[in-house]
Structure formats: C-alpha cells, structure tokens
N, C-alpha and C. Protein backbone atom coordinates (compact mmCIF):
# COMPACT_ATOMS: atom_id res chain seq x y z
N UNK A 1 70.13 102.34 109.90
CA UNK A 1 71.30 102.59 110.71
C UNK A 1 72.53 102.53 109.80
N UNK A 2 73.67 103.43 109.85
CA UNK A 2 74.39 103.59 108.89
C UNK A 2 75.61 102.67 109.49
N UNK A 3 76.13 101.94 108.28
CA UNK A 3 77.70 100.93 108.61
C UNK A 3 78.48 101.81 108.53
N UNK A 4 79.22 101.13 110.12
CA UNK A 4 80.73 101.61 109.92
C UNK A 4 81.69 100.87 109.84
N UNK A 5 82.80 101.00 109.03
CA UNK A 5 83.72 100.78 108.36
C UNK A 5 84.72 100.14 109.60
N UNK A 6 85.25 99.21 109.85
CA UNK A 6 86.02 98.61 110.84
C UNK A 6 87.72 99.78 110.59
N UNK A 7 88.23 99.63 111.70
CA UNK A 7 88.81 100.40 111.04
C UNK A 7 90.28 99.94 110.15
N UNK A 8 90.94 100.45 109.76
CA UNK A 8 92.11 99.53 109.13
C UNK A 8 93.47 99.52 109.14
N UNK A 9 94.79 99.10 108.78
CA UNK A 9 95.87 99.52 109.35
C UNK A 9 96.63 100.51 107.95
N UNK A 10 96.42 101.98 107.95
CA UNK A 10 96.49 102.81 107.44
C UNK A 10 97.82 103.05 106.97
N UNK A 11 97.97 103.91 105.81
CA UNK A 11 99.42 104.54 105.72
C UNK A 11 100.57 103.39 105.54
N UNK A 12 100.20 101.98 105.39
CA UNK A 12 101.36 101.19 105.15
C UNK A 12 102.02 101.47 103.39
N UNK A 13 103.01 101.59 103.95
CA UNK A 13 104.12 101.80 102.67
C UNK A 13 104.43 100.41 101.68
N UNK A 14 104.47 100.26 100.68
CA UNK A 14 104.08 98.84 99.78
C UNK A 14 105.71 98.79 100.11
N UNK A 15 106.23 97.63 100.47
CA UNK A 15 107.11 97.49 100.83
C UNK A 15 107.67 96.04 99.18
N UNK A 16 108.90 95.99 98.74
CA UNK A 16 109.00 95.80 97.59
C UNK A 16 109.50 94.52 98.19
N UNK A 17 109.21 93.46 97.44
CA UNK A 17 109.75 91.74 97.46
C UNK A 17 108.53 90.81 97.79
N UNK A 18 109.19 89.39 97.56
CA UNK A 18 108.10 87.99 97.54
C UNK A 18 107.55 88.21 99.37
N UNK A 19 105.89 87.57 99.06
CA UNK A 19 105.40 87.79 100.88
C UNK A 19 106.27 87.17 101.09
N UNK A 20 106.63 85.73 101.11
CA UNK A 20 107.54 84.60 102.14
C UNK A 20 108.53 85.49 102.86
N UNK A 21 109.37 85.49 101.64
CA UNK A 21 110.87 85.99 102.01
C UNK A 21 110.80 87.05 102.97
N UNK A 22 109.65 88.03 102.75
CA UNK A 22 109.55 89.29 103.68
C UNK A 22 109.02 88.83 105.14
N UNK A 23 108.30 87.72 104.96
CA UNK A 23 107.55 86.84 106.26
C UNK A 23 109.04 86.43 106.91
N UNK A 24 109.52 86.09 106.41
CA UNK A 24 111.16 84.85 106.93
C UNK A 24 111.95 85.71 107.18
N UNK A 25 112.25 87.08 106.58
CA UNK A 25 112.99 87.85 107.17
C UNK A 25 114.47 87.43 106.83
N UNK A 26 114.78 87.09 105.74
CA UNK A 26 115.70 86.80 105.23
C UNK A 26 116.27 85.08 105.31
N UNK A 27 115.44 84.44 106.60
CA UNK A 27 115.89 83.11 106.55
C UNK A 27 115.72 81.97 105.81
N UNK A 28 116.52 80.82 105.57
CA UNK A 28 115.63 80.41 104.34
C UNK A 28 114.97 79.24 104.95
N UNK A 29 114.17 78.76 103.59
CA UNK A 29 113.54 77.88 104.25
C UNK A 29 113.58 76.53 103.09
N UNK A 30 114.25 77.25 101.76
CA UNK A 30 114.03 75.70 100.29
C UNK A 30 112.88 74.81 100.34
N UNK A 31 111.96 75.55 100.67
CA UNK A 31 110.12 74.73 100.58
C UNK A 31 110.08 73.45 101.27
N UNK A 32 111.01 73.48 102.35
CA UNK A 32 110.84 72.37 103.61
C UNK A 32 110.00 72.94 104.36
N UNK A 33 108.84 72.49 104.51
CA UNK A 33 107.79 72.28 105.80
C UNK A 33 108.41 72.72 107.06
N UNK A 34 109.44 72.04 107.22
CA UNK A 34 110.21 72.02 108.63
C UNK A 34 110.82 73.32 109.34
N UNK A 35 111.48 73.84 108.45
CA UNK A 35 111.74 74.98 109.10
C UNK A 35 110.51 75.92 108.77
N UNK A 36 109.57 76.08 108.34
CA UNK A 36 108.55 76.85 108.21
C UNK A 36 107.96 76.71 110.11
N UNK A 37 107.62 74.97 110.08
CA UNK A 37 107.46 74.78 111.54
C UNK A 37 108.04 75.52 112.36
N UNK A 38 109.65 75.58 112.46
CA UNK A 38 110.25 75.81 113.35
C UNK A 38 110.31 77.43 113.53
N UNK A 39 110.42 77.97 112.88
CA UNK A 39 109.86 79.48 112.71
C UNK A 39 108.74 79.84 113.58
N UNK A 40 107.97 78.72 113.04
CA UNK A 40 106.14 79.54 113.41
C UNK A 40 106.26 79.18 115.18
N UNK A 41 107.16 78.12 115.49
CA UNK A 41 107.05 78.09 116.70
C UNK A 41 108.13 79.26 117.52
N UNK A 42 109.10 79.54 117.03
CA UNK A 42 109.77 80.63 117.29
C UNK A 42 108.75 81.97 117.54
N UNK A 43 108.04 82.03 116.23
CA UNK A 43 107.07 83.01 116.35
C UNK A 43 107.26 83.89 115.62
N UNK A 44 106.80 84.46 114.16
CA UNK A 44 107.26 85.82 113.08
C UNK A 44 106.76 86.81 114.37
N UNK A 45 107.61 87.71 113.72
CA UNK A 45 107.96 89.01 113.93
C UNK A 45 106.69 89.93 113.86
N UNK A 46 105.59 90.69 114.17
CA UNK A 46 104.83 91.01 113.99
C UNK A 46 105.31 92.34 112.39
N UNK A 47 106.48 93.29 112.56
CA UNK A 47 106.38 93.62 111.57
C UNK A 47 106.95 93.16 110.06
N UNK A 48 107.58 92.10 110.82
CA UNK A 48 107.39 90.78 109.25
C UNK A 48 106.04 90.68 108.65
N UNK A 49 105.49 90.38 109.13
CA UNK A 49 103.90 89.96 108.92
C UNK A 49 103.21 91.00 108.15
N UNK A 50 103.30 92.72 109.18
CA UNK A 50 102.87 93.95 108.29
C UNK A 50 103.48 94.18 107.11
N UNK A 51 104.99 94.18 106.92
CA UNK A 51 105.56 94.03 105.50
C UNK A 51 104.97 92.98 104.69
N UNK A 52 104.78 91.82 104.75
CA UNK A 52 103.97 90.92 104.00
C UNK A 52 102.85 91.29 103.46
N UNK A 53 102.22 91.80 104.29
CA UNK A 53 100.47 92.54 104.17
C UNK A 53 100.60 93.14 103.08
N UNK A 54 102.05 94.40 103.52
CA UNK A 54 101.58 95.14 102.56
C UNK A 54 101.99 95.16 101.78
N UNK A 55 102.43 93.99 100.82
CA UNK A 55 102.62 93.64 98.92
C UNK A 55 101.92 93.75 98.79
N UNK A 56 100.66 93.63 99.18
CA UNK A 56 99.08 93.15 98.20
C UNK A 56 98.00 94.24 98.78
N UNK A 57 97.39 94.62 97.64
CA UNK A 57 96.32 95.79 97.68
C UNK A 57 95.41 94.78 98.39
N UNK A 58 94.95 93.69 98.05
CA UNK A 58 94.00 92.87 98.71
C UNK A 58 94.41 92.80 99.48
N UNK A 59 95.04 92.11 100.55
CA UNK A 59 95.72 91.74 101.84
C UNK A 59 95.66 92.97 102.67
N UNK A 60 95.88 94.34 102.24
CA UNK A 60 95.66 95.58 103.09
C UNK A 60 94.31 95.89 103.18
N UNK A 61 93.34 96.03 102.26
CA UNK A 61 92.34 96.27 102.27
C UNK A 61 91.16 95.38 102.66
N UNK A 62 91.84 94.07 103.55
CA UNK A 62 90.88 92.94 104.22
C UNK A 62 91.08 92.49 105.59
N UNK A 63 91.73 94.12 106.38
CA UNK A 63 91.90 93.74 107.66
C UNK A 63 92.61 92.64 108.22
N UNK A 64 93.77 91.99 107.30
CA UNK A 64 94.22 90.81 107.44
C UNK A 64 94.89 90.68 108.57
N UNK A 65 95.41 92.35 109.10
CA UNK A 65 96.71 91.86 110.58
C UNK A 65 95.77 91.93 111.78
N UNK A 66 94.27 91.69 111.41
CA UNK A 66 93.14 92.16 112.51
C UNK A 66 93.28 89.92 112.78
N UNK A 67 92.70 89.65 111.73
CA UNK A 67 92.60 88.46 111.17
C UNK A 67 93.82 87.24 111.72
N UNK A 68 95.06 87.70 111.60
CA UNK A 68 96.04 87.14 111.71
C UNK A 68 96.30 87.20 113.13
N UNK A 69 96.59 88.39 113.90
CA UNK A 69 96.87 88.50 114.99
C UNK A 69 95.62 88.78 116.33
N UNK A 70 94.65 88.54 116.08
CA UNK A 70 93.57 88.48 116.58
C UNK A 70 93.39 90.00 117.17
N UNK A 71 94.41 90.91 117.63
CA UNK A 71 94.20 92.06 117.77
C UNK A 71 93.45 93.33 117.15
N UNK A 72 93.13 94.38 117.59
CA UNK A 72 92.64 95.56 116.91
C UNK A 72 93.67 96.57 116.47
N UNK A 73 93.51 97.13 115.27
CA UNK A 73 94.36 97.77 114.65
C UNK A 73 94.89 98.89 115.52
N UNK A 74 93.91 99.60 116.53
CA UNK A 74 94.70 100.36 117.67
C UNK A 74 96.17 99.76 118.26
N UNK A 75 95.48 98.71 118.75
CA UNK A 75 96.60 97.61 119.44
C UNK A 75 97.80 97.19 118.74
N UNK A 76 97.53 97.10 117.27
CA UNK A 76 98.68 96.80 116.03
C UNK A 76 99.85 97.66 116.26
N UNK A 77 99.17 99.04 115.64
CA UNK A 77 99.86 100.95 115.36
C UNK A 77 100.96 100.25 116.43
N UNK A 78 100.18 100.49 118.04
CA UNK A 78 100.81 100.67 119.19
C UNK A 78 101.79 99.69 119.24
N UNK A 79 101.55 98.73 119.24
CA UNK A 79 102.88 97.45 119.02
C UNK A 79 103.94 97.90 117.86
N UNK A 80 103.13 97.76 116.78
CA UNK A 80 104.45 98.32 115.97
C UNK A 80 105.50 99.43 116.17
N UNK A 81 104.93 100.69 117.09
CA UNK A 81 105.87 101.48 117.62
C UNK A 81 106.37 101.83 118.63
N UNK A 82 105.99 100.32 119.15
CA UNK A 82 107.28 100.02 120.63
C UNK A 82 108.08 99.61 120.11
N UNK A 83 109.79 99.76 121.14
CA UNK A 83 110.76 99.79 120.62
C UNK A 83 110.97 98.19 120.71
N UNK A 84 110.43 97.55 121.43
CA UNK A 84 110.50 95.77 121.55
C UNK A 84 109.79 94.88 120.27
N UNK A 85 109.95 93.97 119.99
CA UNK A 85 109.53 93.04 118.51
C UNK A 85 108.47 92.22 119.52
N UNK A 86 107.65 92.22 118.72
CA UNK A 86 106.44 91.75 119.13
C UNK A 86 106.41 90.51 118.29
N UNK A 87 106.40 89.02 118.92
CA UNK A 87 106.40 87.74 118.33
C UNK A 87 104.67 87.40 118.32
N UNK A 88 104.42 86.64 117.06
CA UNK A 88 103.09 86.32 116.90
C UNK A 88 103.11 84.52 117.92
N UNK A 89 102.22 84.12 117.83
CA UNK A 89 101.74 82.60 118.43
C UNK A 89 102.67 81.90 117.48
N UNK A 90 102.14 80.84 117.70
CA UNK A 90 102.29 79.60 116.70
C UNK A 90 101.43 79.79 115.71
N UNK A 91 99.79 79.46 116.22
CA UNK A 91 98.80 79.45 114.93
C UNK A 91 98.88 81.07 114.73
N UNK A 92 99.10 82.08 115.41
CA UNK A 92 99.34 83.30 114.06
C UNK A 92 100.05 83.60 113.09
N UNK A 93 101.40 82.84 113.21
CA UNK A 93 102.52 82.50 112.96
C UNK A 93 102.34 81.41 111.48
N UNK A 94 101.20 80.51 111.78
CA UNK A 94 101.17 79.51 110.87
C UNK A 94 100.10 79.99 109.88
N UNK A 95 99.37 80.75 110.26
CA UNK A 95 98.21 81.65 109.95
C UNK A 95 98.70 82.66 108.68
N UNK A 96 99.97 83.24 109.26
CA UNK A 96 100.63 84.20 108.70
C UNK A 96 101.47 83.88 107.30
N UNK A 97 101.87 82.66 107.35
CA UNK A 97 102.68 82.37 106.59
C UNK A 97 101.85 81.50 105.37
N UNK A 98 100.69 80.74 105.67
CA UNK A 98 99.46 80.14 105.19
C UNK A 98 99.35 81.45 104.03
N UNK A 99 99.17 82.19 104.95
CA UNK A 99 98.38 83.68 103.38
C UNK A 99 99.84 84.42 102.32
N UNK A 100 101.25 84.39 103.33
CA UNK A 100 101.85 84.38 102.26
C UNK A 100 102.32 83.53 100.81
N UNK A 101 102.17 82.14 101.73
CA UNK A 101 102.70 81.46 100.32
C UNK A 101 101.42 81.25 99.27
N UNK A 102 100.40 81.22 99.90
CA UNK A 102 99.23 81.28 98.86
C UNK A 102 99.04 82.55 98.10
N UNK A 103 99.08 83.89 98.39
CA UNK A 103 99.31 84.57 97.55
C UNK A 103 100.68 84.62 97.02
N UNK A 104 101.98 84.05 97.24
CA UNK A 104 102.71 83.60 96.13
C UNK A 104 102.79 82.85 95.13
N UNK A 105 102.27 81.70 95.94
CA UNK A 105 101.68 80.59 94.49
C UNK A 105 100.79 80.90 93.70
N UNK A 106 99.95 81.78 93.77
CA UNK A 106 98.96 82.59 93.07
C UNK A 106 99.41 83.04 91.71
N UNK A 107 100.91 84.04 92.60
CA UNK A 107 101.79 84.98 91.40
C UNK A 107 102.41 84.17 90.71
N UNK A 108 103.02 83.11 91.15
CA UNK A 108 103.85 82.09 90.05
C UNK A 108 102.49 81.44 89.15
N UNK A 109 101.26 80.74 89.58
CA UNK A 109 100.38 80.48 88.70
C UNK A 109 99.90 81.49 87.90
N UNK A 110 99.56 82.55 88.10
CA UNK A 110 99.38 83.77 87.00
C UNK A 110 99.85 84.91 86.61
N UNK A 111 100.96 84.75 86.88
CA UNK A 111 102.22 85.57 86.27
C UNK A 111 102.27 86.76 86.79
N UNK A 112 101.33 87.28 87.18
CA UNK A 112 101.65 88.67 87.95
C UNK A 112 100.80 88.84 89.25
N UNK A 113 100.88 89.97 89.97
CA UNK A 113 100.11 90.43 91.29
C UNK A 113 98.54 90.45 90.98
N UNK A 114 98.34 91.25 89.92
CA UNK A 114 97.10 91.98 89.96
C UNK A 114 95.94 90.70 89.69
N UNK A 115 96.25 89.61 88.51
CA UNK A 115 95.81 88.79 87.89
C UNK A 115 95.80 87.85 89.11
N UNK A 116 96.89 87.68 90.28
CA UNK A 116 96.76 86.66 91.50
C UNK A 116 95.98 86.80 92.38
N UNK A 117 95.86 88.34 92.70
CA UNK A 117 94.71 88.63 93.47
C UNK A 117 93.44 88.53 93.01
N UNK A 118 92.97 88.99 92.28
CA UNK A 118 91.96 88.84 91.59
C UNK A 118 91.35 87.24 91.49
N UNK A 119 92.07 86.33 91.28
CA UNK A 119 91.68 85.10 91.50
C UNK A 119 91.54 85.04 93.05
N UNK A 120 92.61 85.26 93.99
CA UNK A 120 92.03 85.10 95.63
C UNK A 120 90.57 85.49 95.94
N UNK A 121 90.48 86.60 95.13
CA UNK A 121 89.05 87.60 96.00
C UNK A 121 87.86 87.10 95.37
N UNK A 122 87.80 85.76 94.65
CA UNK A 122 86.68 85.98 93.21
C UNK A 122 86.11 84.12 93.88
N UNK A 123 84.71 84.06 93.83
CA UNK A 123 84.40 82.90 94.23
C UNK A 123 84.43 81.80 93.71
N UNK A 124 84.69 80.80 93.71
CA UNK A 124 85.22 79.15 92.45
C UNK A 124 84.46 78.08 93.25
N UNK A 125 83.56 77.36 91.95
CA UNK A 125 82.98 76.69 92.16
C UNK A 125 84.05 75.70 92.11
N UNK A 126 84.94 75.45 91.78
CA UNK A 126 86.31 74.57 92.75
C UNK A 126 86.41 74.47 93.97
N UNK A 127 86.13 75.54 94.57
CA UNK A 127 85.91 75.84 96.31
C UNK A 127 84.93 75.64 96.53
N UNK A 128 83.66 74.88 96.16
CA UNK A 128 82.04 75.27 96.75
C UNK A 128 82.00 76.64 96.65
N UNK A 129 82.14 77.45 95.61
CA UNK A 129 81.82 78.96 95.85
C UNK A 129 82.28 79.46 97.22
N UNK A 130 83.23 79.46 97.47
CA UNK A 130 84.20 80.41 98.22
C UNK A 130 84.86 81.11 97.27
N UNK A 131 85.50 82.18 98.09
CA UNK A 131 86.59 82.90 97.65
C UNK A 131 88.01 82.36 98.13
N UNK A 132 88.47 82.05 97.39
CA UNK A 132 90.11 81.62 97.77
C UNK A 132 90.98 82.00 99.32
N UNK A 133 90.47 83.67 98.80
CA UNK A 133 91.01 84.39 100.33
C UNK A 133 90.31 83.85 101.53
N UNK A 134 89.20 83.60 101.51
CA UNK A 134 88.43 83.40 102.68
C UNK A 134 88.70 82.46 103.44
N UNK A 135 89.46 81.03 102.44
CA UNK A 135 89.93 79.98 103.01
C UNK A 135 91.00 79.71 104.11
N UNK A 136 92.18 80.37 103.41
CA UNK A 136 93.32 80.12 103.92
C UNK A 136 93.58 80.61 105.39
N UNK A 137 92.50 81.07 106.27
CA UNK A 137 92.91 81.06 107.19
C UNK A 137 92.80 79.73 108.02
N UNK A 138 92.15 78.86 107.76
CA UNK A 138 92.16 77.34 108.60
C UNK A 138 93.38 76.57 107.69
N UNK A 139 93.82 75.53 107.87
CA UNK A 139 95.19 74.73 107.63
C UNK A 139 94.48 73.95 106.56
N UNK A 140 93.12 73.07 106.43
CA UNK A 140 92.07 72.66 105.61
C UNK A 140 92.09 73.42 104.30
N UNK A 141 91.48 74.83 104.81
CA UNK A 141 91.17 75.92 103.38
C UNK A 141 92.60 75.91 103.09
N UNK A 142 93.66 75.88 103.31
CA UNK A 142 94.45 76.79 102.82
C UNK A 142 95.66 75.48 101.93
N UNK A 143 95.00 74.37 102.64
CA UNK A 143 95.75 73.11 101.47
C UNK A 143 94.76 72.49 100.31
N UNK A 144 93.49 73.47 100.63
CA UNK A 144 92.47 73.25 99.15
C UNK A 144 92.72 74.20 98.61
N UNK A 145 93.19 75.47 98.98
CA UNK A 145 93.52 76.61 98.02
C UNK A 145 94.70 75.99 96.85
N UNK A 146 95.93 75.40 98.13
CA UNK A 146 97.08 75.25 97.42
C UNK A 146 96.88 74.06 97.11
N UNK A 147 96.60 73.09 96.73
CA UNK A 147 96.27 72.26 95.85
C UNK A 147 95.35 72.48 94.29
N UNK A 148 94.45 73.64 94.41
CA UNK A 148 93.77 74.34 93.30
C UNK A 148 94.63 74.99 92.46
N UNK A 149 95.27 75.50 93.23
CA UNK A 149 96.60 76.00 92.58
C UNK A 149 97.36 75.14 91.91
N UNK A 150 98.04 74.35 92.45
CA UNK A 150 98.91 73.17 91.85
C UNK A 150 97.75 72.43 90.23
N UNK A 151 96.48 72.69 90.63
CA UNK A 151 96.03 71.70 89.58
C UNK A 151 96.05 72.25 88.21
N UNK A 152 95.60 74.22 88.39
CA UNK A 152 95.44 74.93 87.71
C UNK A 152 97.38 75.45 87.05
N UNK A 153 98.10 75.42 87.24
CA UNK A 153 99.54 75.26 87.17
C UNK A 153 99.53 74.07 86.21
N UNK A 154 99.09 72.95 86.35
CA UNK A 154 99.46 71.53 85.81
C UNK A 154 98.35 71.60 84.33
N UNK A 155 96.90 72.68 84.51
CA UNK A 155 96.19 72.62 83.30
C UNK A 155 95.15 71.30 83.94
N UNK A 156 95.18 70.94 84.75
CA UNK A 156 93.89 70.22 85.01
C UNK A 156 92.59 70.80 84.78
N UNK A 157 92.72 71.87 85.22
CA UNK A 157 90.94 72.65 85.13
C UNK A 157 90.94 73.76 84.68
N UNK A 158 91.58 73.83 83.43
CA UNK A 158 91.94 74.58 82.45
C UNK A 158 91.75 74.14 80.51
C-alpha cells in the first residue's frame, strides 16, 4: 500500500529575523519567564507562529503548525486568510514559543542556522537517542533540550 505524504503548509515565504522576536511580534520580553507567561496566556498570534516556522527549513518541513496548533493544514491556509487574528491557547502558545527559543539557542550555540538545525534533527545519546526536535514539544523535553544546550555552550560535553 503506497504512503501518503500528510499534507503541509506550502508556499511559505522565509520570512527574515530571530524565531522569538518574530513569535513576540515586536514585544519584548529581556529573557524574563514572565512576560513570556503573560503572552502565552494572551495567546500568539497564529501568523506570528507561521512567520516563526518559516526561518527554518526544518521547522517547515515537520508539519510543525499541524503540531503546534493541533489543527490541519486545510484549517491553517483558511485561518490565515480570514481577515480576523486567530489567537493560539495557552499550551499552543507555550508550545510555540518552546520551539522558538530552542531553535535560537541552537543558533547562538552553533553559530549559524544550517549547523543548528542539523543538531535538532540528529539523535544524541545525551537525549536517550532522541532527536532534539522531537522533544521540545512537552515543557520536560524542551528544558532537557535547553539545558543540553547550555552544557554544550559551557564545553561540558565537548
């Protein structure tokens, strides 16, 4: 029986800047927890979220706004081109912002995009053989990601 391909959110334009900042939408946040909270309970913007996505060749090509927003990419298109802003949850919201700063801390630990992803998608026996990406969607995976990070930054397991 032949696989089919889920389908995916097509035609996104690589939109230029850091995920966060494009997640926050210009607000700041100076790496306080708190207003990150207060945001996620506000709720990102759903096409905050698609601009985020789409910095990263990985992040587009892993169904992530399927992932994030529990919806189907039909359902996405269609939201995105109503004229109303479509607010995510809380946990999509916290979900959302979980995968941006980890693929930022990625780029500050290895200096560029291509070299950051590449570590997300690749399995580490640091993780029990996971893949980095796979983690960060629970609050657990995604403070063992960013703590791997922090260690590998510091030269611990290096």
């Amino acid at each position: 029986m032949p696989q089919t391909k889920a389908p995916r959110l097509t035609g996104l334009k690589r939109v230029e800047g850091k995920p966060v900042e494009l997640l926050l939408h210009g607000r700041i946040w100076d790496r306080d927890t708190m207003y990150i909270i207060r945001y996620a309970l506000e709720g990102f913007d759903l096409r905050d979220v698609v601009n985020m996505i789409s910095t990263s060749e990985l992040y587009r090509e892993s169904e992530l706004v399927q992932l994030i927003t529990g919806r189907s990419v039909r359902t996405v298109r269609r939201l995105l081109n109503s004229d109303e802003p479509t607010r995510l949850s809380r946990q999509q919201s916290m979900i959302a912002f979980q995968y941006a700063h980890a693929l930022e801390s990625a780029i500050e630990v290895f200096h560029d995009q291509s070299s950051a992803e590449e570590w997300l998608n690749k399995a580490t026996k640091w993780l029990n053989g996971y893949r980095p990406v796979a983690l960060i969607e629970s609050s657990l995976g995604y403070q063992s990601v960013d703590a791997y990070l922090h260690r590998i930054k510091y030269g611990v397991y290096q």
